[in-house]
Structure formats: C-alpha cells, structure tokens
PDB file of N, CA and C in Angstrom:
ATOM      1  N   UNK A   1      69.828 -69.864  39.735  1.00  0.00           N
ATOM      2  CA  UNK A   1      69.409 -70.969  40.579  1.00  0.00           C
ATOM      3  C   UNK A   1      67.913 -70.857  40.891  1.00  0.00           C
ATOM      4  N   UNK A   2      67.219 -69.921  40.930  1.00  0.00           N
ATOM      5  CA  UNK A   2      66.085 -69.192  41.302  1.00  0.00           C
ATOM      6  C   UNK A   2      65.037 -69.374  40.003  1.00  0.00           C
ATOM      7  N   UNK A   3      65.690 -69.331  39.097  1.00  0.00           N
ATOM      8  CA  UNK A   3      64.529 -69.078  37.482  1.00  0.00           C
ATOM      9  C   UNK A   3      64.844 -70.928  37.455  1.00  0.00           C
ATOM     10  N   UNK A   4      65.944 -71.737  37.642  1.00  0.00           N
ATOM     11  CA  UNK A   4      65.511 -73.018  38.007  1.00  0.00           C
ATOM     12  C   UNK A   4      64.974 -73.733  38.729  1.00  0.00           C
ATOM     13  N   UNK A   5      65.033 -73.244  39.986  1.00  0.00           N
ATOM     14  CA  UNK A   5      64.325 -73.914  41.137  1.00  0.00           C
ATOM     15  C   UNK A   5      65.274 -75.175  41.755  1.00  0.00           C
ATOM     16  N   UNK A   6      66.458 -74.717  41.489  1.00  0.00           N
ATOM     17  CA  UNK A   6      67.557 -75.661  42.135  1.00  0.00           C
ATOM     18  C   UNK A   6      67.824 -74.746  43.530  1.00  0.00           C
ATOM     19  N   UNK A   7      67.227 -75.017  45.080  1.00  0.00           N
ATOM     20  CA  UNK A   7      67.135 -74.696  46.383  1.00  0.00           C
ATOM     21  C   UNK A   7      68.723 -74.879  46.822  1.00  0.00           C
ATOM     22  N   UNK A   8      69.260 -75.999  46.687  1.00  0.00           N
ATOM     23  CA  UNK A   8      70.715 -76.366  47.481  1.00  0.00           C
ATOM     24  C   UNK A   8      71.674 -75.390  46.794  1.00  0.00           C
ATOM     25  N   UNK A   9      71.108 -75.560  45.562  1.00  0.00           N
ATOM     26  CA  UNK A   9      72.339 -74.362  44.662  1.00  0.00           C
ATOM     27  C   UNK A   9      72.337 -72.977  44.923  1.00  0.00           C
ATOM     28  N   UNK A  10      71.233 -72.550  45.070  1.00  0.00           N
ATOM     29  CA  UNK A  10      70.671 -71.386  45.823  1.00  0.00           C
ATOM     30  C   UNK A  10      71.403 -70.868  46.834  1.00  0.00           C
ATOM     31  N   UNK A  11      70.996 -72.022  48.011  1.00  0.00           N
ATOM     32  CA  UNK A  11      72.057 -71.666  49.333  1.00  0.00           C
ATOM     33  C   UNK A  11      73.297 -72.011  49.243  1.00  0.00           C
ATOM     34  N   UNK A  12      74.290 -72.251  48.653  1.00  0.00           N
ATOM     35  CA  UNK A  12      75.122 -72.663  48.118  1.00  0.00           C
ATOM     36  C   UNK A  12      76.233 -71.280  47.559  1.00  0.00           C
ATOM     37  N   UNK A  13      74.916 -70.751  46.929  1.00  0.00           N
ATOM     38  CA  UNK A  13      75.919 -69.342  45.926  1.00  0.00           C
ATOM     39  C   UNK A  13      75.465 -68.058  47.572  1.00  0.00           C
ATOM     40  N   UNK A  14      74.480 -68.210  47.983  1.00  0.00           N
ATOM     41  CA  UNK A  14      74.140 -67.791  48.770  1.00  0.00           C
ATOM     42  C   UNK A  14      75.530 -67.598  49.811  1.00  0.00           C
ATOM     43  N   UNK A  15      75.689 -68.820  50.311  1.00  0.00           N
ATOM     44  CA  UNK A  15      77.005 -68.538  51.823  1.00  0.00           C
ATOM     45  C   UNK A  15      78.280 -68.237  51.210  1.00  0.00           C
ATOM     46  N   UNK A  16      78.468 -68.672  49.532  1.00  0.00           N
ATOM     47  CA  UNK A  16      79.319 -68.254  49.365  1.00  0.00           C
ATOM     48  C   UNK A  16      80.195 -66.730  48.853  1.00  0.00           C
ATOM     49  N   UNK A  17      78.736 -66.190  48.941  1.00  0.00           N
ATOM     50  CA  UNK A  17      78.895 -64.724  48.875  1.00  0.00           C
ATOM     51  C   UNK A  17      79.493 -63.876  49.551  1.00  0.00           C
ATOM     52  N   UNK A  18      79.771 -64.566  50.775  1.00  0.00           N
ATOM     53  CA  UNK A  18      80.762 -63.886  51.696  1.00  0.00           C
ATOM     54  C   UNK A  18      81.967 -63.419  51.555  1.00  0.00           C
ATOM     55  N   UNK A  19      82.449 -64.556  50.260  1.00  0.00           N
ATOM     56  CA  UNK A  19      84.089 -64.553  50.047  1.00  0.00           C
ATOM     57  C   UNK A  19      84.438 -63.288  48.529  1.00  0.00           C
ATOM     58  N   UNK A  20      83.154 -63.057  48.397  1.00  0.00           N
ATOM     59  CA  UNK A  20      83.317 -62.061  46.894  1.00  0.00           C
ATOM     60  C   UNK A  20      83.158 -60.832  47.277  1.00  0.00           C
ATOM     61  N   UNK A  21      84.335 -59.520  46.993  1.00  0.00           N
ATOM     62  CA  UNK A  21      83.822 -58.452  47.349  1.00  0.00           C
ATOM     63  C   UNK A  21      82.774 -57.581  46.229  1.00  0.00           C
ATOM     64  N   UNK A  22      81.600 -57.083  47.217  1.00  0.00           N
ATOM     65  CA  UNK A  22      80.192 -57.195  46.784  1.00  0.00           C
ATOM     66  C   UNK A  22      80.072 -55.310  47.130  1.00  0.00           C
ATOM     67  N   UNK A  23      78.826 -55.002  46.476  1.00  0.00           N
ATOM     68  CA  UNK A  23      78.419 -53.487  46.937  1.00  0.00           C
ATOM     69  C   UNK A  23      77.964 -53.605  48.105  1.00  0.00           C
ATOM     70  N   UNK A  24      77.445 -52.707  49.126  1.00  0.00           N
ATOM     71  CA  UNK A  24      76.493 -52.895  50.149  1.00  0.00           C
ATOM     72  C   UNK A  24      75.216 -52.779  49.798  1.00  0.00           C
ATOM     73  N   UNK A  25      74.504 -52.314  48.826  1.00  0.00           N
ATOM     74  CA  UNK A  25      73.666 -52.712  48.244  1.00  0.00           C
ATOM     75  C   UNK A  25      72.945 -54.261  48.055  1.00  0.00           C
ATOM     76  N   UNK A  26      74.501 -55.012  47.110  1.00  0.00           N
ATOM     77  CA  UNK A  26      74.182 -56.177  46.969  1.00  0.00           C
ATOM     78  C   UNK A  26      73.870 -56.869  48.376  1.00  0.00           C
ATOM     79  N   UNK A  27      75.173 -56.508  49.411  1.00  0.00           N
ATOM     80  CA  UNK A  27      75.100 -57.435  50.757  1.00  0.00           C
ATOM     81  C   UNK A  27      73.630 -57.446  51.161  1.00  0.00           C
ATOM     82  N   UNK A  28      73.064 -56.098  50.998  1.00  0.00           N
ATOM     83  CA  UNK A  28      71.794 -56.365  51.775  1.00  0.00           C
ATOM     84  C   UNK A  28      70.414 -56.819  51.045  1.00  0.00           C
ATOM     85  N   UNK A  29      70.648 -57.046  50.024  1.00  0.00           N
ATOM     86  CA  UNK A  29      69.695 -58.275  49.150  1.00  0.00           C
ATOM     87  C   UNK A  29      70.165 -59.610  49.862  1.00  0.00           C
ATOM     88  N   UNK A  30      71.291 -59.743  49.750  1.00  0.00           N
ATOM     89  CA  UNK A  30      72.075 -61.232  49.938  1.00  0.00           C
ATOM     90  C   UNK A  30      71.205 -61.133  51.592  1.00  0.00           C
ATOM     91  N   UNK A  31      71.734 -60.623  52.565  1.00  0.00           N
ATOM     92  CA  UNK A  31      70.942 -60.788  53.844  1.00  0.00           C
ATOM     93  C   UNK A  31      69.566 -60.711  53.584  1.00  0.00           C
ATOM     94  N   UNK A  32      68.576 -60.220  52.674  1.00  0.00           N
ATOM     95  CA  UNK A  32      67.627 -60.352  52.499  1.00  0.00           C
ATOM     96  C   UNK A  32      66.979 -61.600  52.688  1.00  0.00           C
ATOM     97  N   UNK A  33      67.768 -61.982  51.652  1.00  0.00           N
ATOM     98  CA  UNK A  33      67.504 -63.634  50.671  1.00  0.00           C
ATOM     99  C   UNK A  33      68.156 -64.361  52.200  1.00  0.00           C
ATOM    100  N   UNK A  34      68.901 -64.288  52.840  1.00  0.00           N
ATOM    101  CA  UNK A  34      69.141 -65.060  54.188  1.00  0.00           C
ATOM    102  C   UNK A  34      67.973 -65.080  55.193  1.00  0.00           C
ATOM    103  N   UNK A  35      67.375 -63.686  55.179  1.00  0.00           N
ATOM    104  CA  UNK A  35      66.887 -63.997  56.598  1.00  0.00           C
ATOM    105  C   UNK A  35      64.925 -64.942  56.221  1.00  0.00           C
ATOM    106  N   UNK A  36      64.976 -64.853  54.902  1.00  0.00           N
ATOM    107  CA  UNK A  36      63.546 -65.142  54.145  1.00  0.00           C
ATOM    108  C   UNK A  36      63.760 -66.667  53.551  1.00  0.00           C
ATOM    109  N   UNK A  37      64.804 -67.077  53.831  1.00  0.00           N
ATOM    110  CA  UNK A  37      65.386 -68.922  53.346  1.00  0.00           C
ATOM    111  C   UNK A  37      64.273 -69.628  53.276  1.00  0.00           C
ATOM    112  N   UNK A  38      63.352 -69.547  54.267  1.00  0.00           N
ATOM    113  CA  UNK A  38      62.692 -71.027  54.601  1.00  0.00           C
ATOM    114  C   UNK A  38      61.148 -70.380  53.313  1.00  0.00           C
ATOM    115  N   UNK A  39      60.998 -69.370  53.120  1.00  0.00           N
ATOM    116  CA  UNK A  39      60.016 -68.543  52.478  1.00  0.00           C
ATOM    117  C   UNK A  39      60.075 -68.992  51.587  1.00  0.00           C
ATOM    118  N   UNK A  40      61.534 -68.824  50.447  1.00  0.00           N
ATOM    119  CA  UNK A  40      62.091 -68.877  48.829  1.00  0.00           C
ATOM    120  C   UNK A  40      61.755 -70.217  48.962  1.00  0.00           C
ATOM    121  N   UNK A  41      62.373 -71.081  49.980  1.00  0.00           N
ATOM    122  CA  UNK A  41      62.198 -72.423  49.550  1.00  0.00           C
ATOM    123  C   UNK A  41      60.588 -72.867  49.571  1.00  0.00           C
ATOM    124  N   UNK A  42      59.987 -72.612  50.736  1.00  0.00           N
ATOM    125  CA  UNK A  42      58.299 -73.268  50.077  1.00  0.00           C
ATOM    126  C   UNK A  42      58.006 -72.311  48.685  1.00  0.00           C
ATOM    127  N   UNK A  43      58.678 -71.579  48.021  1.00  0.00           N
ATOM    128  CA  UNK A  43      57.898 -70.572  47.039  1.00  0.00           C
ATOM    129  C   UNK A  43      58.336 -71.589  45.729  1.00  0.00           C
ATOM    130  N   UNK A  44      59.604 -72.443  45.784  1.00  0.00           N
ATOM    131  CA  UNK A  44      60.717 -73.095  45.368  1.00  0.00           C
ATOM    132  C   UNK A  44      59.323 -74.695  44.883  1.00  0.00           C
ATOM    133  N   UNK A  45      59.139 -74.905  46.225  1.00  0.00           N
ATOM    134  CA  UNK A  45      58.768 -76.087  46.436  1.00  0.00           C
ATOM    135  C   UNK A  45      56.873 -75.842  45.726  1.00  0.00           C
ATOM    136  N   UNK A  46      56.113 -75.106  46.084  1.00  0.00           N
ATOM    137  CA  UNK A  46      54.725 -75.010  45.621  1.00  0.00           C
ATOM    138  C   UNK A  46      54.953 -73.696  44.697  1.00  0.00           C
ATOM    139  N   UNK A  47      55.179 -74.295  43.640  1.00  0.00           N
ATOM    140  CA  UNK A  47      55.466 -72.936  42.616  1.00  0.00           C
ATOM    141  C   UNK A  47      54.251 -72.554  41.794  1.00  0.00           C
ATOM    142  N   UNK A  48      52.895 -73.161  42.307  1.00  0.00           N
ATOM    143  CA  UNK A  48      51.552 -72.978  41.871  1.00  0.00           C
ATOM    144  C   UNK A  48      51.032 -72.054  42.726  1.00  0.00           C
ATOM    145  N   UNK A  49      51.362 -72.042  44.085  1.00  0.00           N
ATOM    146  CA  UNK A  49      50.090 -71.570  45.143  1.00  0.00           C
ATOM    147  C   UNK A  49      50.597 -70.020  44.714  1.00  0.00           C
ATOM    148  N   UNK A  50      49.600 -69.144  44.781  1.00  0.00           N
ATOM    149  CA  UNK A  50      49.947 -67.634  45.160  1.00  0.00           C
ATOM    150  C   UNK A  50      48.752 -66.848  45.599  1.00  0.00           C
ATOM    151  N   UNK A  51      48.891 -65.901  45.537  1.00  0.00           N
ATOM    152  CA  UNK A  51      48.334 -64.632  46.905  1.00  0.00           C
ATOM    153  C   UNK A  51      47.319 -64.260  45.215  1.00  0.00           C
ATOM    154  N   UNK A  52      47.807 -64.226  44.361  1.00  0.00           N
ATOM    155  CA  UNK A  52      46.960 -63.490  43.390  1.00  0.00           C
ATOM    156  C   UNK A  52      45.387 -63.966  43.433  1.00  0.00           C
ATOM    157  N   UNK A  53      44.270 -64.996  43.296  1.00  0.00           N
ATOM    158  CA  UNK A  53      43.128 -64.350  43.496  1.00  0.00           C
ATOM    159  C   UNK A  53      42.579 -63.947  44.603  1.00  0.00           C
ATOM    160  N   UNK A  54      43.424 -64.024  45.872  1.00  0.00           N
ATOM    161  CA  UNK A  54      42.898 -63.036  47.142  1.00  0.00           C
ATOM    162  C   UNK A  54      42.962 -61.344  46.866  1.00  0.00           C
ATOM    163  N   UNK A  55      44.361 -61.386  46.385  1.00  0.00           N
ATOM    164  CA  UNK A  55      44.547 -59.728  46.007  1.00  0.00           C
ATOM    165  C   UNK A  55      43.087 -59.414  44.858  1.00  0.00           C
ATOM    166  N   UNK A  56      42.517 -60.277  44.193  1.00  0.00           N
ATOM    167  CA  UNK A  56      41.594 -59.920  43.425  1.00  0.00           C
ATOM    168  C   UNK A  56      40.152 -59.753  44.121  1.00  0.00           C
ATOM    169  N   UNK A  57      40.386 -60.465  44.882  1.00  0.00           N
ATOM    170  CA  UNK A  57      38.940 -60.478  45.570  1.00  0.00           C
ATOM    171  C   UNK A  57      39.130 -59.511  46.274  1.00  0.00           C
ATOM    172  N   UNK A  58      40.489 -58.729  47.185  1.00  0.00           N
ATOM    173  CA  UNK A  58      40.434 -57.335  47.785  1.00  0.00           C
ATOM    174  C   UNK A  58      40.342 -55.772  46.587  1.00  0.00           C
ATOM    175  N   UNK A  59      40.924 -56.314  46.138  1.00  0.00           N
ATOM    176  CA  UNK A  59      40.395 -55.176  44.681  1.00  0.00           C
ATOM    177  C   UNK A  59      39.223 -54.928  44.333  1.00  0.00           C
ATOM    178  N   UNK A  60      38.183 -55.876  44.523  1.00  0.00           N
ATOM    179  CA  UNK A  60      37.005 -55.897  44.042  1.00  0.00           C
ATOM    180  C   UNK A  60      36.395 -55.190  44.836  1.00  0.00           C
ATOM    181  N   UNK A  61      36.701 -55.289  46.140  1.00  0.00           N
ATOM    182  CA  UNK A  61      35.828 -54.792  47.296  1.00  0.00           C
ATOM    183  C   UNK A  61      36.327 -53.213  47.759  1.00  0.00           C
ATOM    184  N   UNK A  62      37.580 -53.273  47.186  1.00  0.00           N
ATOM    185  CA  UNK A  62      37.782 -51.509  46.929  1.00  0.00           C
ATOM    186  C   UNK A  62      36.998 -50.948  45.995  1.00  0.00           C
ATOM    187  N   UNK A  63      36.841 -51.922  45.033  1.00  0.00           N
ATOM    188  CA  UNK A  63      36.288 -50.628  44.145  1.00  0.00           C
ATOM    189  C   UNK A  63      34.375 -50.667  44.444  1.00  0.00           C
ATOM    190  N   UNK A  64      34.247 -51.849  45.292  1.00  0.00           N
ATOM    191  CA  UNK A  64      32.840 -51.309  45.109  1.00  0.00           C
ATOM    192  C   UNK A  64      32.390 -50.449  46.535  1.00  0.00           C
ATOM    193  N   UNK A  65      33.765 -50.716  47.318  1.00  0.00           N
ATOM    194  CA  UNK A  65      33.549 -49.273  48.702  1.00  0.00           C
ATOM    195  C   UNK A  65      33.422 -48.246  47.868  1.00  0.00           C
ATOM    196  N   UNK A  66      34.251 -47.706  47.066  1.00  0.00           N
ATOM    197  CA  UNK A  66      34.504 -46.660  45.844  1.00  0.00           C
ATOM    198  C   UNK A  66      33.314 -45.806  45.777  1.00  0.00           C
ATOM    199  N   UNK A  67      32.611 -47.482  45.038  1.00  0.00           N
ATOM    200  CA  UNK A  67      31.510 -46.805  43.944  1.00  0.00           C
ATOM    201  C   UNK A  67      29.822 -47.043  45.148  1.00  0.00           C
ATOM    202  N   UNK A  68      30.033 -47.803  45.906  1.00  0.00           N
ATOM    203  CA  UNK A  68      28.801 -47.780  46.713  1.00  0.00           C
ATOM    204  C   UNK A  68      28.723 -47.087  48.071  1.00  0.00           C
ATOM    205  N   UNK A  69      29.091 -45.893  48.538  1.00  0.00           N
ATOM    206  CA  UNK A  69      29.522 -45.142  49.590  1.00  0.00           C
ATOM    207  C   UNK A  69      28.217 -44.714  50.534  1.00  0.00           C
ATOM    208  N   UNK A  70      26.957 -45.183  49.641  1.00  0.00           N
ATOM    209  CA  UNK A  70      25.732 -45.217  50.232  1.00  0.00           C
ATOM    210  C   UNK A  70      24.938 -45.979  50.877  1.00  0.00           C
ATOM    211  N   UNK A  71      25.737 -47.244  51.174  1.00  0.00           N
ATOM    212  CA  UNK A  71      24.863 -48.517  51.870  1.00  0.00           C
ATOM    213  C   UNK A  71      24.539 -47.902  53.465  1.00  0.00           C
ATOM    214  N   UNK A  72      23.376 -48.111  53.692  1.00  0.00           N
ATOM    215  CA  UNK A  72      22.716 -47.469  55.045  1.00  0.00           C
ATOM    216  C   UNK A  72      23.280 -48.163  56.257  1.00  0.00           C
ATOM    217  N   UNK A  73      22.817 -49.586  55.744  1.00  0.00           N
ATOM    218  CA  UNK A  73      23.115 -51.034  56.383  1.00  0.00           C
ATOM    219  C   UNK A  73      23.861 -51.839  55.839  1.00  0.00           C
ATOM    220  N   UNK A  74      25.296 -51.694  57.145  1.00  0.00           N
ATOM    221  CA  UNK A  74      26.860 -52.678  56.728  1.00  0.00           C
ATOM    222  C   UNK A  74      26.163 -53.726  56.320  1.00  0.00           C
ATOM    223  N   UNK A  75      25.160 -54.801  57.007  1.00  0.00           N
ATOM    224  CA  UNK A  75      25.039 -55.941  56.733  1.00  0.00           C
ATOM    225  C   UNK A  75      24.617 -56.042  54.570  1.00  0.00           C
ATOM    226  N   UNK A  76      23.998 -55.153  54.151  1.00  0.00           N
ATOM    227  CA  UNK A  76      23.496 -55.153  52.972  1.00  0.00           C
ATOM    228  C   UNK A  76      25.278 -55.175  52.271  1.00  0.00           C
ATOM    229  N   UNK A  77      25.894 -54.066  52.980  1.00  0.00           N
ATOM    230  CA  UNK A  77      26.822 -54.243  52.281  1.00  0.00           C
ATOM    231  C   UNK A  77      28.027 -55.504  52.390  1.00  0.00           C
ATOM    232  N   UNK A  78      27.956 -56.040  52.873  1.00  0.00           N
ATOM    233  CA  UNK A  78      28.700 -57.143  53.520  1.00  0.00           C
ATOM    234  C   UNK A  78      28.231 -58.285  52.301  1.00  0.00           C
ATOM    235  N   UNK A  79      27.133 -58.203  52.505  1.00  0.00           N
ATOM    236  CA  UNK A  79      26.162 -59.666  51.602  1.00  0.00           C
ATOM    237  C   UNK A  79      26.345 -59.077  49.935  1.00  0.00           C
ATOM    238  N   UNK A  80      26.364 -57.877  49.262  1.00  0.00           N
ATOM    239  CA  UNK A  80      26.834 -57.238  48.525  1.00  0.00           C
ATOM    240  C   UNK A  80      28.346 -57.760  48.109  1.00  0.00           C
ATOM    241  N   UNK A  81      29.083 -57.637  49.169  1.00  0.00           N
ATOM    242  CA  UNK A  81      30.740 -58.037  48.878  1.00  0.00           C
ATOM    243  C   UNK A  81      30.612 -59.682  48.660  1.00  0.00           C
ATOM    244  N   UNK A  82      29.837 -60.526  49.462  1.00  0.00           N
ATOM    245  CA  UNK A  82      29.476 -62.074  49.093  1.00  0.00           C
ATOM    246  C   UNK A  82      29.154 -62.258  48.055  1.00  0.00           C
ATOM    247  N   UNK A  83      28.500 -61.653  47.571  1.00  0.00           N
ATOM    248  CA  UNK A  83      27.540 -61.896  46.225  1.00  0.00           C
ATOM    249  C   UNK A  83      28.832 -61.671  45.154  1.00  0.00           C
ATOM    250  N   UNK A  84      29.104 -60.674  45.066  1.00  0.00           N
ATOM    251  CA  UNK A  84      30.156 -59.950  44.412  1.00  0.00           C
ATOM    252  C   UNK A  84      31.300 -61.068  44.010  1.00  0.00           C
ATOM    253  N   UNK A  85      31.725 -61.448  44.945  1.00  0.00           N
ATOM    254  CA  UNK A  85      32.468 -62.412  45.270  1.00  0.00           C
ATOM    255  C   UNK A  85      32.530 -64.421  45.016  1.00  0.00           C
ATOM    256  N   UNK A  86      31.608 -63.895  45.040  1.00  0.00           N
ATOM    257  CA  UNK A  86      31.208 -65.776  45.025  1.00  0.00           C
ATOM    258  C   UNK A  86      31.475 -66.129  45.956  1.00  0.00           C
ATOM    259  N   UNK A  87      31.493 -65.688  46.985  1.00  0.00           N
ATOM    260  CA  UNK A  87      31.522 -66.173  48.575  1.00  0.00           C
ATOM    261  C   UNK A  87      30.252 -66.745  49.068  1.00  0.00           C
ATOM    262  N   UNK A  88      29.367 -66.683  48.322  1.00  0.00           N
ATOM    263  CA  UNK A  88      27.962 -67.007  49.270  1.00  0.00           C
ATOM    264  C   UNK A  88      27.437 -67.010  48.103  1.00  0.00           C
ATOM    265  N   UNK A  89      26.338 -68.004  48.051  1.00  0.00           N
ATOM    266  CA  UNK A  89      25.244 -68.296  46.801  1.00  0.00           C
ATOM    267  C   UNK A  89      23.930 -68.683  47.192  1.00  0.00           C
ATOM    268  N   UNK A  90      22.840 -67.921  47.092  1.00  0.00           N
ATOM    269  CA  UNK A  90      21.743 -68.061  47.310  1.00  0.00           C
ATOM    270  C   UNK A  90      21.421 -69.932  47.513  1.00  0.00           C
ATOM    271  N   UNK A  91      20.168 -70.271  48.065  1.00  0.00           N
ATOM    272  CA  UNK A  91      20.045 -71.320  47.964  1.00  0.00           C
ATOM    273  C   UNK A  91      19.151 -71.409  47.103  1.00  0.00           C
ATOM    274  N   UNK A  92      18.788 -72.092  45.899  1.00  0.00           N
ATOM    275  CA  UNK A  92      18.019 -72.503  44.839  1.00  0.00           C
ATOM    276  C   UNK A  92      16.790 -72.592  45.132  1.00  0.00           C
ATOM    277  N   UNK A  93      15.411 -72.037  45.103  1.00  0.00           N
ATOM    278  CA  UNK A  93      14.590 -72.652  45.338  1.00  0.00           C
ATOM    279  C   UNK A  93      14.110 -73.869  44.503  1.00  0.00           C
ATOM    280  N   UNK A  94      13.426 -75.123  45.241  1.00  0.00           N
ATOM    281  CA  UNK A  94      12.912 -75.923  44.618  1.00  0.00           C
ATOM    282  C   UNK A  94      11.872 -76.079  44.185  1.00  0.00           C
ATOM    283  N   UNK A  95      11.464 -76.957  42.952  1.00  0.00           N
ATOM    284  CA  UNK A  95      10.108 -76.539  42.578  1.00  0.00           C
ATOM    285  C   UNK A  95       9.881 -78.180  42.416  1.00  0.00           C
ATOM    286  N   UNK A  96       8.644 -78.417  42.625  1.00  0.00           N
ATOM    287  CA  UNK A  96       8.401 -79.728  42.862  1.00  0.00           C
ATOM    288  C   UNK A  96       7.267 -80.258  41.780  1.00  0.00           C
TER     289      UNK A  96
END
C-alpha cells in the first residue's frame, strides 16, 4: 500500500492488524506506523519534498569544521559556511 501510495488502504491493513496473530516485534512497527499516521500520509501526499539537500548542506559544514579548525574569527567562519553554501552571494560590482 506504501510502494503505491494508496493512504486509505494503508490504514485499512493497518486496524486490521489487530485481528492477525503477529510477533511483538511486528506489533511494535504496526504501533509505530499508528502513532506517525498523519506523518506517512503528508510523506504519501508530497512525495517530492525531502530533508536531503539540508542534510547536504549540514555535511558540508562538518567537513569544513573538520578541515578549518583555525578560523580566529567565528564571523570569518560563518561567512565561509555562506559562501560554501550558496547562502549568501557577494553583490556584483557595477561598472559603468
């Protein structure tokens, strides 16, 4: 129901899990998947949005804490992680 994205069918096999005898293992996936309902379903519903290029942009900034352990001044390093990032872009100078 899940690799389709059919939600009603979902909760459906979901409550009816009660009536099948199950491992306790399984039960506590099944309560898992209960107490996270409203979660699966927006995950169900926006099956584009995800966490992955934030986790990239925190990766990045691990590794350059890593490798730059010498910045004197947070602020250098801060504007460092912007730059890094594409968070912040110089302003162009103009030439006239």
């Amino acid at each position: 129901a899940l690799k389709q994205g059919h939600m009603s069918q979902f909760k459906t096999l979901i409550q009816t899990s009660n009536q099948v005898p199950l491992s306790p293992g399984m039960r506590r996936v099944l309560r898992t998947f209960k107490k996270y309902e409203s979660y699966i379903e927006n995950t169900l519903h926006y099956p584009t949005l995800t966490n992955g290029p934030l986790e990239g942009i925190n990766n990045s900034i691990k590794v350059l804490k890593r490798m730059a352990f010498g910045y004197k001044n947070f602020a250098h390093f801060r504007d460092r992680i912007l730059l890094m990032t594409r968070l912040y872009k110089p302003e162009q100078k103009k030439t006239v």
